[in-house]
PDB file of N, CA and C in Angstrom:
ATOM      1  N   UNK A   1      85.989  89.496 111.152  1.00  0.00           N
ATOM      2  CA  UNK A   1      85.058  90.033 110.175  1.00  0.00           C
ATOM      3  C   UNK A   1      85.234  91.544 110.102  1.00  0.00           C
ATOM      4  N   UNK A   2      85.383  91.925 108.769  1.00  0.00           N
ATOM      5  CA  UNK A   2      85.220  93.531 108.839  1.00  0.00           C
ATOM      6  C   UNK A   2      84.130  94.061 108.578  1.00  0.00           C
ATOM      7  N   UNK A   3      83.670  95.331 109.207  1.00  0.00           N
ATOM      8  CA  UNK A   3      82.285  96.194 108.521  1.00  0.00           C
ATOM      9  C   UNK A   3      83.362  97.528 107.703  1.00  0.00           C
ATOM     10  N   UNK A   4      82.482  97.895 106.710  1.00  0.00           N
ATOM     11  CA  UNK A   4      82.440  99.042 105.944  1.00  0.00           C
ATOM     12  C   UNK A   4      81.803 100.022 106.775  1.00  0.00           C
ATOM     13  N   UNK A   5      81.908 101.237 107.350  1.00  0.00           N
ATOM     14  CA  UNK A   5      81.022 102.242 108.151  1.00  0.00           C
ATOM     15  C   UNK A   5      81.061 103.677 107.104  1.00  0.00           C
ATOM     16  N   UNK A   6      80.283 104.041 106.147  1.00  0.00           N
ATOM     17  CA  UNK A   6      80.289 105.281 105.846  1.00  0.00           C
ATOM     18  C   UNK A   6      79.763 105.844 106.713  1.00  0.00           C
ATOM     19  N   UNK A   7      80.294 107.683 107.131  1.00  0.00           N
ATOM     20  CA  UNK A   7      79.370 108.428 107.813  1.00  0.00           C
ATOM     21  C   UNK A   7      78.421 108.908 106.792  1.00  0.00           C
ATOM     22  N   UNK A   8      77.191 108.953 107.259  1.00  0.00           N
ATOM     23  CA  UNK A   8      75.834 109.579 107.200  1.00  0.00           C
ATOM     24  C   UNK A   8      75.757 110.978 106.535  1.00  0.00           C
ATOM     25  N   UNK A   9      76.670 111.353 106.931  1.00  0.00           N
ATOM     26  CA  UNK A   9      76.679 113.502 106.527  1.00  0.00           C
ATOM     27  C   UNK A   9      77.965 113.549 106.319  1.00  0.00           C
ATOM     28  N   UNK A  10      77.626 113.986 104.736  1.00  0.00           N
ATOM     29  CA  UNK A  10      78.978 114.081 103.834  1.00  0.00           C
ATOM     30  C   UNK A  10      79.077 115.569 104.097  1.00  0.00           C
ATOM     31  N   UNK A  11      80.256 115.795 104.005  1.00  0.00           N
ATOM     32  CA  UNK A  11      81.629 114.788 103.664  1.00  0.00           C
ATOM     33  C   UNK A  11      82.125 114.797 104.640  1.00  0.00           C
ATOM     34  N   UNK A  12      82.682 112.707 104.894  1.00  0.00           N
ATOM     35  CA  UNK A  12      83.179 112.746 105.815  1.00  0.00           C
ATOM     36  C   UNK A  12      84.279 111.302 105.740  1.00  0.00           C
ATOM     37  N   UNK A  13      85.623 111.379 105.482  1.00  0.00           N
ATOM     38  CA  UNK A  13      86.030 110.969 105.102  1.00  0.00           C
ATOM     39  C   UNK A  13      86.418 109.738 106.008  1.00  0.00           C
ATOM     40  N   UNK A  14      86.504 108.273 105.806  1.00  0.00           N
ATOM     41  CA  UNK A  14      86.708 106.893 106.196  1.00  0.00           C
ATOM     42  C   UNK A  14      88.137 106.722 106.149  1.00  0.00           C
ATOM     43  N   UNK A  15      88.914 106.161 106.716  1.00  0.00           N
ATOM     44  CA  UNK A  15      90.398 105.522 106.429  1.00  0.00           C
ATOM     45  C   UNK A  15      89.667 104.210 106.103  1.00  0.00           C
ATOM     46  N   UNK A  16      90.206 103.463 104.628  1.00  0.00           N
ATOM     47  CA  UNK A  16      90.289 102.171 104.425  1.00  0.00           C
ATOM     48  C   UNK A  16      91.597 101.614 103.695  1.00  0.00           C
ATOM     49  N   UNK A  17      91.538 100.305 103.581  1.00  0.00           N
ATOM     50  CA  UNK A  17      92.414  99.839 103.159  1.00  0.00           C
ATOM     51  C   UNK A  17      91.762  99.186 101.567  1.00  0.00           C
ATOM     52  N   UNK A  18      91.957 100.141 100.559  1.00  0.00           N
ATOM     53  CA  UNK A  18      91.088  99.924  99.400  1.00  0.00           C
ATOM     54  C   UNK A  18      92.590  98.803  98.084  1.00  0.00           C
ATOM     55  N   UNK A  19      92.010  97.778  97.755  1.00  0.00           N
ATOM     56  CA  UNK A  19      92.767  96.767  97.020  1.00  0.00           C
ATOM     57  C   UNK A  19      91.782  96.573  95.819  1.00  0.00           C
ATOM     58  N   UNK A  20      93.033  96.633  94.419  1.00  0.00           N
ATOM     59  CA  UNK A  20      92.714  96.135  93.362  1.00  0.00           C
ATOM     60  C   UNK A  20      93.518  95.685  92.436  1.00  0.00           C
ATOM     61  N   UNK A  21      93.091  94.815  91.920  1.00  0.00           N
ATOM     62  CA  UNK A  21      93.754  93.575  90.904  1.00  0.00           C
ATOM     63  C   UNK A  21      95.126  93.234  91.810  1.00  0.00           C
ATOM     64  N   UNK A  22      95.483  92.940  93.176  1.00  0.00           N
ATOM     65  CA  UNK A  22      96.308  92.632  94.146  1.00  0.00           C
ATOM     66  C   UNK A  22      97.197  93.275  94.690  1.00  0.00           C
ATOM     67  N   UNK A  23      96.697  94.645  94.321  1.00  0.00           N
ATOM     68  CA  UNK A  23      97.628  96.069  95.274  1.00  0.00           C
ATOM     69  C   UNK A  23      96.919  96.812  95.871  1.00  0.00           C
ATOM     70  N   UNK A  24      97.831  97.206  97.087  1.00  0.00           N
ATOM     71  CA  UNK A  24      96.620  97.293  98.037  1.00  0.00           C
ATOM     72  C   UNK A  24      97.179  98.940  98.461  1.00  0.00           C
ATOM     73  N   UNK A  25      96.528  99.657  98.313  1.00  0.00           N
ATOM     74  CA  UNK A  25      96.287 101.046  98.624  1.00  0.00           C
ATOM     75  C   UNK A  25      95.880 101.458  99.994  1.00  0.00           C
ATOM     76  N   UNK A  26      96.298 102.568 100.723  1.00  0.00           N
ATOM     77  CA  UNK A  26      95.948 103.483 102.072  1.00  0.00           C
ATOM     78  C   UNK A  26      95.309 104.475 101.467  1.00  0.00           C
ATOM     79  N   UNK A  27      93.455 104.268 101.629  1.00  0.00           N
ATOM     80  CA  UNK A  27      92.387 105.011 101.071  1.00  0.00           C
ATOM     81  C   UNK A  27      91.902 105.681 101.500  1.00  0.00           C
ATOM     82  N   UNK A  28      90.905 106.647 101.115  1.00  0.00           N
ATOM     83  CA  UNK A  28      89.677 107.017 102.577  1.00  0.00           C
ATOM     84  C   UNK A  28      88.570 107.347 101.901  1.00  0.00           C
ATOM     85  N   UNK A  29      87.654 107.185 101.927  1.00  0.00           N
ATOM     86  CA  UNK A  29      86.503 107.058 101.810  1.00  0.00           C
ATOM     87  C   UNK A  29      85.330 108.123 102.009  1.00  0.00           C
ATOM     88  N   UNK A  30      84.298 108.507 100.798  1.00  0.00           N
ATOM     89  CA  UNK A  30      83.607 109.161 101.710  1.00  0.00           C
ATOM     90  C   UNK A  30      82.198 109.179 100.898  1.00  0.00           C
ATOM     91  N   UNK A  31      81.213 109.948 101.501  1.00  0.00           N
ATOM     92  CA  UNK A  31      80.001 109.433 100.895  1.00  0.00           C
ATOM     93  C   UNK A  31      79.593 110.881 100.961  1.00  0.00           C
ATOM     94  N   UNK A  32      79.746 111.179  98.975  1.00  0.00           N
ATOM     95  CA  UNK A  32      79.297 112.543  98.615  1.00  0.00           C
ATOM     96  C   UNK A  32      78.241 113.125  98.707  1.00  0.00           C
ATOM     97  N   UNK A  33      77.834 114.391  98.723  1.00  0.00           N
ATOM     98  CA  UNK A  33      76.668 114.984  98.683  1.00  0.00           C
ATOM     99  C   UNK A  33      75.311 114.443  98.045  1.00  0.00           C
ATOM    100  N   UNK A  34      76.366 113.563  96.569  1.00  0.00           N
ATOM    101  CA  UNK A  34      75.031 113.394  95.478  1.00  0.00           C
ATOM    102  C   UNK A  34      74.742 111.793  95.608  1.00  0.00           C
ATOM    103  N   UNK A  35      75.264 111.382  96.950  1.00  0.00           N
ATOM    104  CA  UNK A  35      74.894 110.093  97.050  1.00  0.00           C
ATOM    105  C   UNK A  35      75.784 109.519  96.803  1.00  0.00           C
ATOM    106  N   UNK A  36      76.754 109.768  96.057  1.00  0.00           N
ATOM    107  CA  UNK A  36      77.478 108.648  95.404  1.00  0.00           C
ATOM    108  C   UNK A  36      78.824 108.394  96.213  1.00  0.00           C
ATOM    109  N   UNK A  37      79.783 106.870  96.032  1.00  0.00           N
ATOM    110  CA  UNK A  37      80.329 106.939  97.176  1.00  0.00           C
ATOM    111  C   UNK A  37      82.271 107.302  96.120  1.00  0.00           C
ATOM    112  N   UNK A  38      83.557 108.186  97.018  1.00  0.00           N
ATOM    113  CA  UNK A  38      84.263 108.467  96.551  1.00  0.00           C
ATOM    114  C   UNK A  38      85.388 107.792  97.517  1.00  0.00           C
ATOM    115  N   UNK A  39      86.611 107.424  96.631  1.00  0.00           N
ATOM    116  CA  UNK A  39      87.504 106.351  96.847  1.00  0.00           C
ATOM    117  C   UNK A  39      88.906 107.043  96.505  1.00  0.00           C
ATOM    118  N   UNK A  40      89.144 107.796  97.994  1.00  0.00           N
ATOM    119  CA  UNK A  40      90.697 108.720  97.812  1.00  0.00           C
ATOM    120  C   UNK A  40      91.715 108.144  97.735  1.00  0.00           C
ATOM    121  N   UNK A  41      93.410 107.874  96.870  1.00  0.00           N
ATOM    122  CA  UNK A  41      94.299 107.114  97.483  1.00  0.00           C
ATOM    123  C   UNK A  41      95.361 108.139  97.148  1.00  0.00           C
ATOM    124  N   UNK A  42      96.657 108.028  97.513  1.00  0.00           N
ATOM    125  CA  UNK A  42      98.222 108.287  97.177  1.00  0.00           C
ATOM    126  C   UNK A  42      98.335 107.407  96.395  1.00  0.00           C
ATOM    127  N   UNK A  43      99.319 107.661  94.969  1.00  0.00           N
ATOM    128  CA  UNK A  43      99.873 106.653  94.526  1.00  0.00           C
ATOM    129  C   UNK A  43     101.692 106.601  94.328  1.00  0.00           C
ATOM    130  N   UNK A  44     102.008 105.811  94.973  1.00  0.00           N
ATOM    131  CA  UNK A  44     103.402 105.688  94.682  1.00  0.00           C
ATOM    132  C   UNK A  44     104.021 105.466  93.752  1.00  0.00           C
ATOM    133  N   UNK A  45     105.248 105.540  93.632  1.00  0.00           N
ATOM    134  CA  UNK A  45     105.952 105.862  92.355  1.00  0.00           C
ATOM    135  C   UNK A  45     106.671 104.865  91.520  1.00  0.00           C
ATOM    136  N   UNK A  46     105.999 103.669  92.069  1.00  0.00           N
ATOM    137  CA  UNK A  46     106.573 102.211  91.687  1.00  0.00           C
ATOM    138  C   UNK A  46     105.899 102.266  90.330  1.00  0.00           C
ATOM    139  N   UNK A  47     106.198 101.754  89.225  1.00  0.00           N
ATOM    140  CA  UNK A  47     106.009 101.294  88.160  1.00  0.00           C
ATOM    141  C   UNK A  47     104.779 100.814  88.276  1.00  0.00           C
ATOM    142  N   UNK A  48     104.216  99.445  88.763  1.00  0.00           N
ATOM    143  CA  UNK A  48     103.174  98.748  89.023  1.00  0.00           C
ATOM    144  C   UNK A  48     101.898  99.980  89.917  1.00  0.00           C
ATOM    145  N   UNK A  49     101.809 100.280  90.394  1.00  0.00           N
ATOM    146  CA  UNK A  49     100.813 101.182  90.856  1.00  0.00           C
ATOM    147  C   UNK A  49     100.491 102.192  89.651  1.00  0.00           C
ATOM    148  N   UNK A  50     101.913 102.545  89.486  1.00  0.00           N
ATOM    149  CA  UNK A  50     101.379 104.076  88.309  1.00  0.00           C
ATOM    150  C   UNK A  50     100.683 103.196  87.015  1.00  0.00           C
ATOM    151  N   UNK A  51     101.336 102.012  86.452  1.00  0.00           N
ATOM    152  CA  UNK A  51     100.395 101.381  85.594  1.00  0.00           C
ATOM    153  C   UNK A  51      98.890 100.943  85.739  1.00  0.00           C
ATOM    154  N   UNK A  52      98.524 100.836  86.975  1.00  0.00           N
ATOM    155  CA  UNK A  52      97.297  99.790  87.308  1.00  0.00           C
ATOM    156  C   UNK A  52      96.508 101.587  87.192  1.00  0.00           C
ATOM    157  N   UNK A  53      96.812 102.651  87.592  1.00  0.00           N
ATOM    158  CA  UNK A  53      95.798 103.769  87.507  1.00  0.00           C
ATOM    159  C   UNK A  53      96.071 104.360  86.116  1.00  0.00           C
ATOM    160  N   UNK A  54      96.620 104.178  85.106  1.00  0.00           N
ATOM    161  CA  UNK A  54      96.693 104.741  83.538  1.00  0.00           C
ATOM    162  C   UNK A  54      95.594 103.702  83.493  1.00  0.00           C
ATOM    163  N   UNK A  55      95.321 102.211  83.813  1.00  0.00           N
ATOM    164  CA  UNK A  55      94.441 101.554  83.717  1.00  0.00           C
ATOM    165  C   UNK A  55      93.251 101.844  84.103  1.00  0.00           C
ATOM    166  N   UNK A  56      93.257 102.319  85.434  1.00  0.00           N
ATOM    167  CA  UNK A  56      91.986 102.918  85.356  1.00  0.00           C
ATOM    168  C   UNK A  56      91.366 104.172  85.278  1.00  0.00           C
ATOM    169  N   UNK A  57      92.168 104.665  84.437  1.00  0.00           N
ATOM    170  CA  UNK A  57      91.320 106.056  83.871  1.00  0.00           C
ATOM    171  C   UNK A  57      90.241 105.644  82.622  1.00  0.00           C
ATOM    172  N   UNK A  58      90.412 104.499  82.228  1.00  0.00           N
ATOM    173  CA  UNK A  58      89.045 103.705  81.315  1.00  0.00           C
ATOM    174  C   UNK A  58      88.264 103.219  81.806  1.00  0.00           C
ATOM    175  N   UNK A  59      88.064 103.357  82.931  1.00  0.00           N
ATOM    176  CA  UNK A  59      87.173 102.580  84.325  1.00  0.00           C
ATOM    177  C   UNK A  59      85.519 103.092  83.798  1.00  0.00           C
ATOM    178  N   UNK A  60      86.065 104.171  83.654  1.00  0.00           N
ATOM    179  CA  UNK A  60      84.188 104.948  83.624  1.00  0.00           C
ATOM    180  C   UNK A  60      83.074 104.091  83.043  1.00  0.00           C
ATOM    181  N   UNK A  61      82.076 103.948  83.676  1.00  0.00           N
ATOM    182  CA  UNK A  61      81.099 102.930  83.433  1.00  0.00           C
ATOM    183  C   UNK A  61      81.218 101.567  83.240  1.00  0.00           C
ATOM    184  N   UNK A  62      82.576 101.085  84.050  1.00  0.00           N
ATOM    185  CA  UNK A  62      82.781  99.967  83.925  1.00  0.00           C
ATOM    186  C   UNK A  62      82.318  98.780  85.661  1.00  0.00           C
ATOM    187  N   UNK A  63      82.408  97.965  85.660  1.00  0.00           N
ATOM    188  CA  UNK A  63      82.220  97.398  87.155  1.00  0.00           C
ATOM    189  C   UNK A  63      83.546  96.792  87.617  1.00  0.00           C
ATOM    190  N   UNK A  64      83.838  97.041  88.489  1.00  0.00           N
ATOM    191  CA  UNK A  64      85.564  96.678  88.909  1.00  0.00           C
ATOM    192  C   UNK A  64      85.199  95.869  90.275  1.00  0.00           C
ATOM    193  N   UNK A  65      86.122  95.006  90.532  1.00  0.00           N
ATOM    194  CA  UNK A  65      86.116  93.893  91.188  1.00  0.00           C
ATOM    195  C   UNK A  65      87.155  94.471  92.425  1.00  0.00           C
ATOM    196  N   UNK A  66      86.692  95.374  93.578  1.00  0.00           N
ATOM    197  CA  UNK A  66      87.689  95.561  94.499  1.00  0.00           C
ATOM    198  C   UNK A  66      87.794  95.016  95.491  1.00  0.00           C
ATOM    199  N   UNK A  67      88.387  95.685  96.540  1.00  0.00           N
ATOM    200  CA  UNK A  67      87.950  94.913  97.951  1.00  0.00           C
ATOM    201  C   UNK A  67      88.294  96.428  98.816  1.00  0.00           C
ATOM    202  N   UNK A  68      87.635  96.467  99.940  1.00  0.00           N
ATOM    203  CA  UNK A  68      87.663  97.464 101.235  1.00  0.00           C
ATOM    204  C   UNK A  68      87.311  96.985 102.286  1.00  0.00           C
ATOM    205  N   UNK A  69      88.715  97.362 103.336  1.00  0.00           N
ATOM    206  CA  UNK A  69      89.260  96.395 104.401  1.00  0.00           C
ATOM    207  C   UNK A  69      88.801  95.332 103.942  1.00  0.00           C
ATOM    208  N   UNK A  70      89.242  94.472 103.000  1.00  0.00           N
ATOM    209  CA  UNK A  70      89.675  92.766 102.791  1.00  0.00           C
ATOM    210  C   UNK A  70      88.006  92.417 102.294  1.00  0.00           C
ATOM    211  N   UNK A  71      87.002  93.219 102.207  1.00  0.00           N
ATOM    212  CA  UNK A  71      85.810  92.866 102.052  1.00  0.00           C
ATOM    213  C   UNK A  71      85.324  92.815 100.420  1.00  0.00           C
ATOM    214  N   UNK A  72      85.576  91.758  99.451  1.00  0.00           N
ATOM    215  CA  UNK A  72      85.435  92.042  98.054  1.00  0.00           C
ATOM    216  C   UNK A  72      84.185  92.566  97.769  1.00  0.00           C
ATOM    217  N   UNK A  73      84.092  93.325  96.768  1.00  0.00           N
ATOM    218  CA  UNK A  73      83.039  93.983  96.480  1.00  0.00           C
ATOM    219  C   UNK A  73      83.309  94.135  95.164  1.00  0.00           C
ATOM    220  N   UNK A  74      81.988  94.749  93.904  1.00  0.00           N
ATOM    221  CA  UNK A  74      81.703  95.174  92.981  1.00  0.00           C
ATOM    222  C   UNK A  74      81.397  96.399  93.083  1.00  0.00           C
ATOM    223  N   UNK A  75      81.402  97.836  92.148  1.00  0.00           N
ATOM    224  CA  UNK A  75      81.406  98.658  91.825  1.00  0.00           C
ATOM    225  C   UNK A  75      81.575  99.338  90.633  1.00  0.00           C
ATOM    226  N   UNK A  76      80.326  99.972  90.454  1.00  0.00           N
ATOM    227  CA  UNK A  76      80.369 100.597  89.115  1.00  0.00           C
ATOM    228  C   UNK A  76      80.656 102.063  89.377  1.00  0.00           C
ATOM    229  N   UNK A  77      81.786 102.081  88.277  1.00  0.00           N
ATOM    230  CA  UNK A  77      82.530 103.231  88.370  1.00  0.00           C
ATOM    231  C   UNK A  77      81.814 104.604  87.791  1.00  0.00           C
ATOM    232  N   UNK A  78      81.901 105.604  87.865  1.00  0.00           N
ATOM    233  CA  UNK A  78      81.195 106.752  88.047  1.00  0.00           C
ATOM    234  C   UNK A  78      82.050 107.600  87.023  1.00  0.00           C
ATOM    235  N   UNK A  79      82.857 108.158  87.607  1.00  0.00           N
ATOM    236  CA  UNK A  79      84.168 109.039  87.603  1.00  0.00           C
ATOM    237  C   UNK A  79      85.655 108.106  88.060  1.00  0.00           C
ATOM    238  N   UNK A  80      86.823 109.106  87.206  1.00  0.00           N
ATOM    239  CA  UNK A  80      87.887 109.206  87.952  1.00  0.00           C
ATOM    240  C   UNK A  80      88.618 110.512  87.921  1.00  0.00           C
ATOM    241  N   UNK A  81      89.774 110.761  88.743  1.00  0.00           N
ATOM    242  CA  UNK A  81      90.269 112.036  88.800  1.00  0.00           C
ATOM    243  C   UNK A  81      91.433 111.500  89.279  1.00  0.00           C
ATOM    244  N   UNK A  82      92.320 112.600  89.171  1.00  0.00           N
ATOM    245  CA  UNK A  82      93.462 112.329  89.506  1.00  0.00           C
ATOM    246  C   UNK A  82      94.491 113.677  89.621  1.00  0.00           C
ATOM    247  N   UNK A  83      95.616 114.029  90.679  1.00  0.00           N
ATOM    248  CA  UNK A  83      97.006 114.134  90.465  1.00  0.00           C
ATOM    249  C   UNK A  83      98.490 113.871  89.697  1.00  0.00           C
ATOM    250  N   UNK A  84      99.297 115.066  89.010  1.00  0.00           N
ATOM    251  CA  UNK A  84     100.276 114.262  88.758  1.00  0.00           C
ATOM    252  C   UNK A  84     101.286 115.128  89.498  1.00  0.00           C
ATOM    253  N   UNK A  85     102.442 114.564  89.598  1.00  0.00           N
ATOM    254  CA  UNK A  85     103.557 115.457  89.984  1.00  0.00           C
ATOM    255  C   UNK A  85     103.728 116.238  89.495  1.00  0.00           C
ATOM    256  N   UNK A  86     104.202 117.664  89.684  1.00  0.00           N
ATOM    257  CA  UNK A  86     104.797 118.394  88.861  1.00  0.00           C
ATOM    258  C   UNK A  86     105.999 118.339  87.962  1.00  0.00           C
ATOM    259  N   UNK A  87     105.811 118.298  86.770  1.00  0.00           N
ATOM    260  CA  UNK A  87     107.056 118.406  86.080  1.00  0.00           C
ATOM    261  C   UNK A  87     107.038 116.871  85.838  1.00  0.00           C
ATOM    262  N   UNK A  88     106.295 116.087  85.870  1.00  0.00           N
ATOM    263  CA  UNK A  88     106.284 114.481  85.380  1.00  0.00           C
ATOM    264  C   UNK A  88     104.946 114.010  85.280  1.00  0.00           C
ATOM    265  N   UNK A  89     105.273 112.900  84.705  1.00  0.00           N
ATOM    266  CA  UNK A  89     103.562 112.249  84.269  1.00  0.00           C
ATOM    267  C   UNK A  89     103.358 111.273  85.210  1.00  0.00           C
ATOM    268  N   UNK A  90     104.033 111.585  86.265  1.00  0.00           N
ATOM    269  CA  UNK A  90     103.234 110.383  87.183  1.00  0.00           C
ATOM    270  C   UNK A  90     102.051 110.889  88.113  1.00  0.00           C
ATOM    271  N   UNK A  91     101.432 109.865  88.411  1.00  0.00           N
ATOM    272  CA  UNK A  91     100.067 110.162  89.319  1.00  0.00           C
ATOM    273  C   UNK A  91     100.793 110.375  90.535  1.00  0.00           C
ATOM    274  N   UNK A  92     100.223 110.888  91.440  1.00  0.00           N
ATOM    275  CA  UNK A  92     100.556 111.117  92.973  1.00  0.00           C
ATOM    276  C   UNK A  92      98.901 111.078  93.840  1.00  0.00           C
ATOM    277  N   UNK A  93      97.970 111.341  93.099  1.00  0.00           N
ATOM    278  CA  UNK A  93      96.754 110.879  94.418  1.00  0.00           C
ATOM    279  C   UNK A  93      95.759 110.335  92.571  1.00  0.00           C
ATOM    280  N   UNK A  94      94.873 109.755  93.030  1.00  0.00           N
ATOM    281  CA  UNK A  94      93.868 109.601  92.660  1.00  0.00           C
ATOM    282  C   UNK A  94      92.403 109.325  92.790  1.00  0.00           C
ATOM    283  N   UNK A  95      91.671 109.359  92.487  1.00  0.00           N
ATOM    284  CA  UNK A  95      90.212 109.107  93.194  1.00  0.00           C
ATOM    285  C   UNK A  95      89.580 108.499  92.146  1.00  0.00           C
ATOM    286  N   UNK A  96      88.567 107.856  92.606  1.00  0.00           N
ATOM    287  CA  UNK A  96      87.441 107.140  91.898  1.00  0.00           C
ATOM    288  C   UNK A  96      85.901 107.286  92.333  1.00  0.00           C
ATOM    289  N   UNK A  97      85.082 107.815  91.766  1.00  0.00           N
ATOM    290  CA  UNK A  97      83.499 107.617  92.495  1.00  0.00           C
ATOM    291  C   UNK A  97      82.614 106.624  91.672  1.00  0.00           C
ATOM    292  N   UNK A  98      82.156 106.159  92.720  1.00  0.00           N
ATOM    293  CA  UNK A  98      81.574 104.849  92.350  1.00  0.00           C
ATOM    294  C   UNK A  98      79.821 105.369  92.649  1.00  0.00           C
ATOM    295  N   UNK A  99      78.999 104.434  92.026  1.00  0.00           N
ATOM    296  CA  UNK A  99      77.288 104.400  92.115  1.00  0.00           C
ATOM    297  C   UNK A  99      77.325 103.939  93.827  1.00  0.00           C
ATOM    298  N   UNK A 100      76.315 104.239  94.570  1.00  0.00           N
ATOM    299  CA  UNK A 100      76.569 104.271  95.837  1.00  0.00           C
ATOM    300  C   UNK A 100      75.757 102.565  96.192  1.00  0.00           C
ATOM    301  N   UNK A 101      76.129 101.640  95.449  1.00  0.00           N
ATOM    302  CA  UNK A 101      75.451 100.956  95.655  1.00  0.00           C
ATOM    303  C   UNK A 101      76.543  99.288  95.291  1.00  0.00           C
ATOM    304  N   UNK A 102      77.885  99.568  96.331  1.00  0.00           N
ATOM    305  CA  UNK A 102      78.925  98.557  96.212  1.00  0.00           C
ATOM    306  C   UNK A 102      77.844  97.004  96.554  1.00  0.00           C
ATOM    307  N   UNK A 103      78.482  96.048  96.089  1.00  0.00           N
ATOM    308  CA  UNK A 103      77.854  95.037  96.724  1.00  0.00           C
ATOM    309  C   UNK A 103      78.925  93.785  96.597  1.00  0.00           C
ATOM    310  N   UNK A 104      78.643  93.350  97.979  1.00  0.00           N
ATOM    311  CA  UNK A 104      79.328  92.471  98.233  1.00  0.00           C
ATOM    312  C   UNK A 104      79.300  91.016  97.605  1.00  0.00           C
ATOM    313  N   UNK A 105      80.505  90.546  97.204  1.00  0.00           N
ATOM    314  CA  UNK A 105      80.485  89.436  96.055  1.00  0.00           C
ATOM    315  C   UNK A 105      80.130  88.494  96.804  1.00  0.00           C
ATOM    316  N   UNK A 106      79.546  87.325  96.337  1.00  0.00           N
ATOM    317  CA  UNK A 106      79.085  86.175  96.491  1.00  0.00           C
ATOM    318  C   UNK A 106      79.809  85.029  97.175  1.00  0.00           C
ATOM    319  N   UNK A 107      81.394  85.372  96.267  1.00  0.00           N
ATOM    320  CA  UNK A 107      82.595  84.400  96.599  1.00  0.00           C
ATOM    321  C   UNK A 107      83.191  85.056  98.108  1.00  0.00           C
ATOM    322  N   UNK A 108      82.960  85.712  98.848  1.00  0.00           N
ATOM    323  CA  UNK A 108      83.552  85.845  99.682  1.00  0.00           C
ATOM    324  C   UNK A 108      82.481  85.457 100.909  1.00  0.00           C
ATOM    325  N   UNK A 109      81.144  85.249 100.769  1.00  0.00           N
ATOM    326  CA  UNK A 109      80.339  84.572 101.447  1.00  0.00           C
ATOM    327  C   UNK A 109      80.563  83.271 102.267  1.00  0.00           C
TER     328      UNK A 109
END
């Protein structure tokens, strides 16, 4: 079984293993000043990753179906932000902040 542990006094950043639509990202985590919770990753330079985040730069106010460490969850998206390389249009980090209020899906019960 995994737990989720945010620290208490932001900012303070989590290592997770954050997955969506079946790619799975080296994340970290942290729980902002204004409450709300933020979702750091690298993105590599594979085709499939750089597509799935052009995807979610339309995220905003949407609810996305993730998982952290293997734990599915819902989340409504807040913000996104992002990195690109220099001198190219690819992403290299991105972030997402979510309403601080993930909840764990039903189906994984």
């Amino acid at each position: 079984m995994s737990v989720l542990i945010i620290e208490e006094k932001p900012p303070h950043f989590t290592d997770v293993e954050f997955e969506y639509k079946g790619i799975e990202f080296k994340a970290q985590i942290c729980l902002l000043d204004t409450g709300k919770v933020m979702i750091s990753f690298r993105v590599p330079k594979n085709e499939l990753e750089q597509n799935l985040c052009k995807g979610l730069l339309n995220s905003r106010g949407t609810k996305l179906d993730i998982k952290i460490n293997h734990l599915p969850m819902c989340a409504n998206v807040d913000t996104c932000s992002f990195a690109i390389l220099k001198g190219s249009s690819l992403f290299s980090d991105f972030s997402i902040t979510v309403e601080n209020n993930l909840i764990l899906r039903e189906d994984s019960i």
